[in-house]
N, C-alpha and C. Protein backbone atom coordinates (compact mmCIF):
# COMPACT_ATOMS: atom_id res chain seq x y z
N UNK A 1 0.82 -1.19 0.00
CA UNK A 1 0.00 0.00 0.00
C UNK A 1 0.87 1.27 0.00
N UNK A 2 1.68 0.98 0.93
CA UNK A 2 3.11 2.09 1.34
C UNK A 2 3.34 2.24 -0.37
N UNK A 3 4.01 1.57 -1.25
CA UNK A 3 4.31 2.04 -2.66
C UNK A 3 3.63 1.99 -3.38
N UNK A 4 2.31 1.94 -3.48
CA UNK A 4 1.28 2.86 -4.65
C UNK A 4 1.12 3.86 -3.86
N UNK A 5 1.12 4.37 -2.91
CA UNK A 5 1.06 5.96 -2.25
C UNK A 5 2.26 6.72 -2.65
N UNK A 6 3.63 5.68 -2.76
CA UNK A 6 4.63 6.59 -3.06
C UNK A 6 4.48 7.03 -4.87
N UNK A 7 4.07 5.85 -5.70
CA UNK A 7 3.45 5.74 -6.88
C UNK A 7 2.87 7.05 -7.65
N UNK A 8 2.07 7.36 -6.64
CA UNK A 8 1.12 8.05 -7.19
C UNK A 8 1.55 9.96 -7.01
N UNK A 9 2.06 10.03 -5.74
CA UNK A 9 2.49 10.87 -5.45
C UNK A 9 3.83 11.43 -6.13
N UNK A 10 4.47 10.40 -7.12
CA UNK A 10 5.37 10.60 -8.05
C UNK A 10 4.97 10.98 -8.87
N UNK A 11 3.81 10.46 -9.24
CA UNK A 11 2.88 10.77 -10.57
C UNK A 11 2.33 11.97 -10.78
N UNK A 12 1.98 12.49 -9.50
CA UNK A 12 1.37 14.08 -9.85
C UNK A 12 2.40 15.17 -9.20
N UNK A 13 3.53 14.50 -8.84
CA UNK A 13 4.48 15.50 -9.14
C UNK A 13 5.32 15.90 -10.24
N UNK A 14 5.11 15.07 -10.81
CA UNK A 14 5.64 15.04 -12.06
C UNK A 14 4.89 15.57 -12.89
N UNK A 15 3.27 15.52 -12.80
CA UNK A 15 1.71 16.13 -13.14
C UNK A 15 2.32 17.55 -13.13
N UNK A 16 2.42 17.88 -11.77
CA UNK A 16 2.44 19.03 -11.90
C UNK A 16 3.29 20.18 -12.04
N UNK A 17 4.76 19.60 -12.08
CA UNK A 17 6.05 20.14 -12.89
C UNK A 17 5.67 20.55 -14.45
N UNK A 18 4.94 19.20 -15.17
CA UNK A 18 4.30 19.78 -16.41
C UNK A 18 3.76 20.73 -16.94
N UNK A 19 3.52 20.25 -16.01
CA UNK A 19 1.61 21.30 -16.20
C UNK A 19 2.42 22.83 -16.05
N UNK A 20 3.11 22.76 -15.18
CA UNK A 20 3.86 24.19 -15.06
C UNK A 20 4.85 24.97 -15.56
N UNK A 21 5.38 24.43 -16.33
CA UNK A 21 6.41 24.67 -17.25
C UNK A 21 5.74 24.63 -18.47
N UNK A 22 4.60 23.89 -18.90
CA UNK A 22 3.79 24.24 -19.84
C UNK A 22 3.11 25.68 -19.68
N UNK A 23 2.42 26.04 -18.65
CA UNK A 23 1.84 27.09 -18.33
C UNK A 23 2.72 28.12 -18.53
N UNK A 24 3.96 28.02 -17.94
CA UNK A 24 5.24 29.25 -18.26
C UNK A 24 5.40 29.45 -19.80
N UNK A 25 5.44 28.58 -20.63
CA UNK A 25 5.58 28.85 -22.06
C UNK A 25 4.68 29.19 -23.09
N UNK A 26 3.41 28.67 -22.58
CA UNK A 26 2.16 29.36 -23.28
C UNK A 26 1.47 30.38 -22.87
N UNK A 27 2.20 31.20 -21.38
CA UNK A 27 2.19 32.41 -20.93
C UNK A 27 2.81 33.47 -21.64
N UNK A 28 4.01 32.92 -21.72
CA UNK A 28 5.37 33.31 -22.62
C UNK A 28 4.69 34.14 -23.92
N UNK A 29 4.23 33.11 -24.36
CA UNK A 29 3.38 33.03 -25.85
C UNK A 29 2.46 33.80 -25.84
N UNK A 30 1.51 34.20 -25.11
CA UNK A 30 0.24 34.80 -25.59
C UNK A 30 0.70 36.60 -24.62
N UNK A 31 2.15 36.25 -24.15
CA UNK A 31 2.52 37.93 -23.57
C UNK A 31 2.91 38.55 -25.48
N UNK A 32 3.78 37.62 -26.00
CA UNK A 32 4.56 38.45 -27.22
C UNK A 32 2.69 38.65 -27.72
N UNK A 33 2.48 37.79 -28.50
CA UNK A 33 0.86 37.98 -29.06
C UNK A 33 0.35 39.15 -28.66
N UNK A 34 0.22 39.68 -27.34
CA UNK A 34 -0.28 40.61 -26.64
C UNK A 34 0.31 41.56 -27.05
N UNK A 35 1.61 41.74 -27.34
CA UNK A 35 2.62 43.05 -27.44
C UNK A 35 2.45 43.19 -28.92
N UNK A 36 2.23 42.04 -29.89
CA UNK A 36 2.19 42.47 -31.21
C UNK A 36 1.34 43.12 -31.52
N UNK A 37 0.08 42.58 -31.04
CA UNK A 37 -1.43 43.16 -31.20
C UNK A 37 -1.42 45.36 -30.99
N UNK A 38 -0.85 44.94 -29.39
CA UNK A 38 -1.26 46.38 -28.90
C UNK A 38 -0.66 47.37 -29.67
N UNK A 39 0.99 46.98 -30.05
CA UNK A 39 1.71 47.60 -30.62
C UNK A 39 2.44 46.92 -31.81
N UNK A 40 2.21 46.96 -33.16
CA UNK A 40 2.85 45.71 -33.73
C UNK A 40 4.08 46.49 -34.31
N UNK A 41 4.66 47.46 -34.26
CA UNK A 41 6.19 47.63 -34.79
C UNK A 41 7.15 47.64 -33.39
N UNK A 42 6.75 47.26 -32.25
CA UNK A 42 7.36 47.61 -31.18
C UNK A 42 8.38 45.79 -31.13
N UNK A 43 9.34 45.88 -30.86
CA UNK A 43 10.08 44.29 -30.54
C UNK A 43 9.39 43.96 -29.52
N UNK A 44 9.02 42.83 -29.42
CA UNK A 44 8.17 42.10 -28.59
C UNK A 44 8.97 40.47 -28.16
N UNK A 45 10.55 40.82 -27.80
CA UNK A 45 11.33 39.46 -27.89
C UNK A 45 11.52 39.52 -26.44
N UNK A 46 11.26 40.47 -25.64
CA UNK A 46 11.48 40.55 -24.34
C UNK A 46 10.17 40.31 -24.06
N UNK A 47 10.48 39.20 -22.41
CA UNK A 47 9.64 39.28 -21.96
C UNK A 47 8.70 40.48 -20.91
């Protein structure tokens, strides 16, 4: 029982490392989008 608790708890840490580093890059993504839109001759390579 002890190691499907450890199991699982691997599993959504790993869940949620994803999930978050995904979230950082399609944040990333829709900031430039944002900067092109508002301003589109402005460089938009910085975050």
């Amino acid at each position: 029982m002890v190691e499907y608790a450890l199991l699982v708890a691997l599993i959504a840490l790993v869940a949620i490392v994803g999930v978050s580093a995904t979230g950082t890059s399609i944040n990333a993504q829709f900031a430039k989008i944002s900067c092109k839109i508002s301003t589109p001759t402005a460089p938009c390579d910085q975050p």
